[in-house]
Protein backbone atom coordinates (compact mmCIF):
# COMPACT_ATOMS: atom_id res chain seq x y z
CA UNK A 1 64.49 115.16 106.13
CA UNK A 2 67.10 114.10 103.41
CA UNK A 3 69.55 113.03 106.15
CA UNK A 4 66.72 110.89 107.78
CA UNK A 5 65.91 109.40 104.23
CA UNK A 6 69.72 108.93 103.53
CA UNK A 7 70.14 106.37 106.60
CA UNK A 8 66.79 104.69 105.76
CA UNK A 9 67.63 103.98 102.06
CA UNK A 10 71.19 102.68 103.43
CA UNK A 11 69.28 100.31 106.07
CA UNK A 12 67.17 99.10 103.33
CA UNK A 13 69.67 98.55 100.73
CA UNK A 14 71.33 96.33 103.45
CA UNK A 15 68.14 94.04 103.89
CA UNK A 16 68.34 94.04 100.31
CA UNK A 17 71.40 92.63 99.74
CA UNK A 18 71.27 90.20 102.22
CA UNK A 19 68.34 88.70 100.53
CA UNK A 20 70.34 88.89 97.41
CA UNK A 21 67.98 91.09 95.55
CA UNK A 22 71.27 93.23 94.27
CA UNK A 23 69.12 95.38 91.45
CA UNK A 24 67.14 97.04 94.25
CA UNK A 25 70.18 97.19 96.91
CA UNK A 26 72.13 98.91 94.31
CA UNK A 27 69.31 101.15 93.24
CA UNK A 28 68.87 102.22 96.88
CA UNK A 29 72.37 102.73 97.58
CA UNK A 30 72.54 105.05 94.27
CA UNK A 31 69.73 107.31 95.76
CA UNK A 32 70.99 107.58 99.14
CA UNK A 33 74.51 108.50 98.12
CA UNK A 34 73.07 111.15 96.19
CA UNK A 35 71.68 112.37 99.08
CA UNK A 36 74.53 112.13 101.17
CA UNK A 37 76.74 113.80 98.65
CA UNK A 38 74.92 116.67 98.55
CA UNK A 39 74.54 116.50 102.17
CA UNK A 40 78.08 116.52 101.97
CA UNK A 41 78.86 113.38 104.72
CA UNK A 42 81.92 112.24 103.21
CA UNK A 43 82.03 108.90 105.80
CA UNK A 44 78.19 107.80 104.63
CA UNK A 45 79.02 108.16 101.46
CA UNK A 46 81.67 105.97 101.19
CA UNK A 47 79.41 103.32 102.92
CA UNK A 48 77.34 103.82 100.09
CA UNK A 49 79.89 103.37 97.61
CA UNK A 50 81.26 100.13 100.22
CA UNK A 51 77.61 98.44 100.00
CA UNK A 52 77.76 98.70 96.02
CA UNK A 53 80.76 96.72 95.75
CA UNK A 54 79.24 94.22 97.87
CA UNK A 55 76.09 93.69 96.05
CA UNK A 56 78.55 93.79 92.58
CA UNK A 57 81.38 91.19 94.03
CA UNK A 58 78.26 88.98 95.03
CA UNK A 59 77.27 88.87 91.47
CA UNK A 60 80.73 88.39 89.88
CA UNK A 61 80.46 92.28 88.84
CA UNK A 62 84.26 92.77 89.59
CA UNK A 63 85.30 95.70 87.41
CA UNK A 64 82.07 97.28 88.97
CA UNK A 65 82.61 96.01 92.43
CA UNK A 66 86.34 97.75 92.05
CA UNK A 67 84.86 100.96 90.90
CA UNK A 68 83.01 101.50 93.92
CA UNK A 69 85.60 100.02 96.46
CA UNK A 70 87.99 102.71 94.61
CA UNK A 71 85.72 105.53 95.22
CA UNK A 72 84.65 104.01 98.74
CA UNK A 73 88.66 104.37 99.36
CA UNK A 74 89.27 107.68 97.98
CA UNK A 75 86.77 109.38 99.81
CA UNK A 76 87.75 107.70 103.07
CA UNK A 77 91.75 109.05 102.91
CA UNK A 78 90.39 112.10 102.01
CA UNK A 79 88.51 111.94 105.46
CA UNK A 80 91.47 110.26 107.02
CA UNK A 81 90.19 107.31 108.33
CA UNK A 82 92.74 104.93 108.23
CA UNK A 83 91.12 101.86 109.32
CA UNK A 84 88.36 101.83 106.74
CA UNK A 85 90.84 102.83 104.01
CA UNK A 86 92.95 99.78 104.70
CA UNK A 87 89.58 98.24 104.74
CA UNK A 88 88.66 99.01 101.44
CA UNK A 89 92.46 98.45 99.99
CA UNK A 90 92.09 94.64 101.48
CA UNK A 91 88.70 94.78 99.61
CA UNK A 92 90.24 96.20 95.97
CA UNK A 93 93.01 93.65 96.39
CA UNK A 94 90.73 90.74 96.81
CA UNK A 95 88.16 92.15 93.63
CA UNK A 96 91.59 92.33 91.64
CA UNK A 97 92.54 88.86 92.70
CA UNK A 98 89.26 87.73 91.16
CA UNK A 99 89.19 89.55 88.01
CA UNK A 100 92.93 87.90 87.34
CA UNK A 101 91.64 84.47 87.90
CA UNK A 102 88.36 85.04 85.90
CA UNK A 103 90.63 86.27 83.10
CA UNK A 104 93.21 83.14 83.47
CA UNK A 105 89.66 81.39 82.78
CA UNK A 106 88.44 83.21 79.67
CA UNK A 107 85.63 83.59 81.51
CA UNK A 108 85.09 87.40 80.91
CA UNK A 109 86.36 89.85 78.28
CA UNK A 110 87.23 93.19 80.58
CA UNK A 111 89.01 90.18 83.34
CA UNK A 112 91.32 88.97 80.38
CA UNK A 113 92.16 92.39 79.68
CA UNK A 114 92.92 93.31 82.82
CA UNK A 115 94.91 90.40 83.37
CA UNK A 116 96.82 90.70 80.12
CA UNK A 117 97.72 94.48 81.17
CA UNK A 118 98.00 96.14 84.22
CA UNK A 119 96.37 94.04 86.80
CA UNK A 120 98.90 91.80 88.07
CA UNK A 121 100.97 94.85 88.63
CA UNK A 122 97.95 96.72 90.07
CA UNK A 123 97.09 93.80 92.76
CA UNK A 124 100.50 93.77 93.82
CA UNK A 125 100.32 97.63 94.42
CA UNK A 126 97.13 98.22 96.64
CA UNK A 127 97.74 94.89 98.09
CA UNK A 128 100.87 96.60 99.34
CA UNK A 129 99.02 100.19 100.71
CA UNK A 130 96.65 97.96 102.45
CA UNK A 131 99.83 96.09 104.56
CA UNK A 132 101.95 99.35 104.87
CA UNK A 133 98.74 100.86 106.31
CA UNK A 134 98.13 97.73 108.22
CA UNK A 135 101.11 97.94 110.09
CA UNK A 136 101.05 102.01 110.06
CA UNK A 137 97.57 101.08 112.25
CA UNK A 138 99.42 98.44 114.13
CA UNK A 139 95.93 96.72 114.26
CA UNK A 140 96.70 92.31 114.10
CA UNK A 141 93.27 91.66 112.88
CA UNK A 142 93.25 94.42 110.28
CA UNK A 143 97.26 93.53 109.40
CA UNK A 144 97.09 89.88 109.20
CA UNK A 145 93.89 90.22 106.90
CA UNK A 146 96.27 92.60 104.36
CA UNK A 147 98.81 90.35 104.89
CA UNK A 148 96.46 87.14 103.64
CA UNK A 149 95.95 89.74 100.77
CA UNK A 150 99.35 90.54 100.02
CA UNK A 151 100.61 86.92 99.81
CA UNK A 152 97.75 86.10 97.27
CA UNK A 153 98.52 88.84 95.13
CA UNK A 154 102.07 87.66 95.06
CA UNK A 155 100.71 84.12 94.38
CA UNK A 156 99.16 85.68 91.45
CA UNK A 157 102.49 87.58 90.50
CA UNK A 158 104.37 83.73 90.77
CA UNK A 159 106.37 85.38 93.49
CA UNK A 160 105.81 82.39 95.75
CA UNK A 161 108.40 82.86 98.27
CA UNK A 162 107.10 86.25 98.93
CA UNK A 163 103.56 84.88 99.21
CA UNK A 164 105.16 82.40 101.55
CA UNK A 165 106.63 85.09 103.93
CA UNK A 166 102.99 86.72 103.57
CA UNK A 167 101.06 84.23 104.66
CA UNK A 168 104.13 83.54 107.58
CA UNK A 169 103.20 86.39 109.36
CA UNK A 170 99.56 86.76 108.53
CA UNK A 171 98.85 83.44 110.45
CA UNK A 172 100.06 84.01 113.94
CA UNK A 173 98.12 87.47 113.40
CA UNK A 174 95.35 85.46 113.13
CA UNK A 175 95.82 83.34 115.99
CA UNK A 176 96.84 86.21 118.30
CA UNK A 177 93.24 87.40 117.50
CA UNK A 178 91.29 84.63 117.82
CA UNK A 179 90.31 84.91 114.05
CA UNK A 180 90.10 81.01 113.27
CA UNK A 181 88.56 81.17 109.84
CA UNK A 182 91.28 83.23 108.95
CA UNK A 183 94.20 81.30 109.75
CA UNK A 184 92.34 78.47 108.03
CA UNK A 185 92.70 80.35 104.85
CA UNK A 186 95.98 81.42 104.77
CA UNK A 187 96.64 77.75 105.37
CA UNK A 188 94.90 76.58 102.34
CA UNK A 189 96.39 79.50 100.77
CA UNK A 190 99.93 77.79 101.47
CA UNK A 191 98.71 74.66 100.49
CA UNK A 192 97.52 75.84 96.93
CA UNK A 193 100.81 77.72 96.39
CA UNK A 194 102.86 74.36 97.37
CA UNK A 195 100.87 72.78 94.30
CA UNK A 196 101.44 75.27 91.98
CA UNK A 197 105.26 74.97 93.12
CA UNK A 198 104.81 71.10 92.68
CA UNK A 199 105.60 70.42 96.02
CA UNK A 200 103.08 67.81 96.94
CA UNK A 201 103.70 66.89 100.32
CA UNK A 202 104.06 69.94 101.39
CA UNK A 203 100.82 71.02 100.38
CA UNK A 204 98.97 67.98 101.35
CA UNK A 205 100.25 69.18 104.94
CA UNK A 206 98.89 72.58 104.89
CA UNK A 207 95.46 71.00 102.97
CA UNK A 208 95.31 68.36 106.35
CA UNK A 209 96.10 72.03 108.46
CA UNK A 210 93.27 74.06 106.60
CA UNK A 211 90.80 71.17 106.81
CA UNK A 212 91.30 70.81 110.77
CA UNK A 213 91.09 74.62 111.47
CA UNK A 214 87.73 74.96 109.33
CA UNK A 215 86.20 72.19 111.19
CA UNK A 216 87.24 74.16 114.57
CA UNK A 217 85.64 77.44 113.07
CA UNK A 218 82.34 75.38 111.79
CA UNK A 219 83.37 76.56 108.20
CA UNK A 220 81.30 74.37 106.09
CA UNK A 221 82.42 76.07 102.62
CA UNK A 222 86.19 76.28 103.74
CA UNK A 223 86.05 72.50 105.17
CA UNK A 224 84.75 71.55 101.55
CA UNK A 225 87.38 73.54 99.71
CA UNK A 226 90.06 72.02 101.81
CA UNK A 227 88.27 68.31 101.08
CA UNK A 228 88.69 69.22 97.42
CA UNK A 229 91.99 69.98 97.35
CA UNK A 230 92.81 66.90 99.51
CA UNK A 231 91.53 64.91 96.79
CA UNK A 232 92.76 66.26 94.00
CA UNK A 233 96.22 65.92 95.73
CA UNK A 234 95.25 62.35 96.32
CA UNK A 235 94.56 61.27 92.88
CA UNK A 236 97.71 63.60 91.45
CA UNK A 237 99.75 61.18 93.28
């Protein structure tokens, strides 16, 4: 039955994407939301449209990967599931976050025109939803991870103080919850936002912070990142 072949294309186009083969994820997430728009399950489909952003964000697809995470959230306040829209807001703040600092970078055509028009302004509002639903929820994980959100798209905006306050309240979230990795980055996230205010010892504090709470989470990526920036704070003076 459709349904039946809905659910199996979704499992697949999972397997797919965790072995990185994104052309045949995406093609199998295409077919089975087809299926389950007809079929008219609303909450599938938007898993559908959830999946394609992943496989797009993993290839640096943003204004693809936002596409879908838009559609994943309309569909899901339509439904009114809360949880999973603030989900996907966190997610469409994040994929904006990207596109401004691949257009800072001249790195891609549609990023630099997004950064040069609306998107700094557009971060700042979903980043925004996703906390005000956050808290609506009253979920800590869920909050502190729009929170982390929030203060980068105010990083972005040069509003560091507000990114500051952000990342203040995201971070005992995160240890309330037991979510490690994420305190970690709202850490480095401080530290990176000290630099770009010039304040040097500040953010080698928050760098020696990040570094210690990636090692405790077994973060191998975040632990380099944080090793970076420790050196390039070193040899900055």
């Amino acid at each position: 039955d459709r349904r039946g072949r809905a659910a199996a294309l979704l499992q697949t186009s999972g397997a797919h994407l965790q072995r990185r083969e994104f052309d045949r994820a995406l093609a199998a997430v295409a077919e089975a939301r087809e299926l389950l728009s007809d079929l008219g399950d609303q909450r599938a489909e938007a898993s559908c449209w959830h999946l394609a952003a992943q496989a797009h964000l993993a290839r640096d697809q943003y204004g693809e990967a936002l596409v879908a995470a838009e559609s994943a959230r309309a569909i899901l306040r339509q439904t009114g599931d809360v949880a999973r829209e603030t989900g996907m807001l966190i997610l469409a703040a994040d994929i904006c976050t990207y596109m401004l600092i691949e257009g800072a970078r001249g790195l891609s055509a549609k990023s630099k025109a997004f950064l040069e028009g609306r998107g700094r302004a557009k971060v700042l509002r979903v980043a925004k939803e996703a906390a005000g639903l956050g808290r609506r929820l009253g979920e800590p994980a869920l909050l502190a991870l729009a929170l982390h959100s929030l203060a980068r798209a105010h990083a972005t905006n040069k509003d560091f103080e507000a990114a500051f306050a952000a990342t203040g309240e995201a971070m005992p979230l995160f240890r309330k919850v037991g979510d490690v990795r994420g305190e970690a980055s709202a850490a480095l996230l401080n530290a990176n936002i000290h630099m770009a205010s010039r304040r040097g010892d500040l953010a080698m504090v928050s760098t020696k912070e990040a570094l210690q709470l990636y090692r405790r989470a077994n973060d191998l990526n975040g632990e380099v990142e944080a090793l970076d920036l420790l050196g390039r704070l070193a040899s900055s003076g």
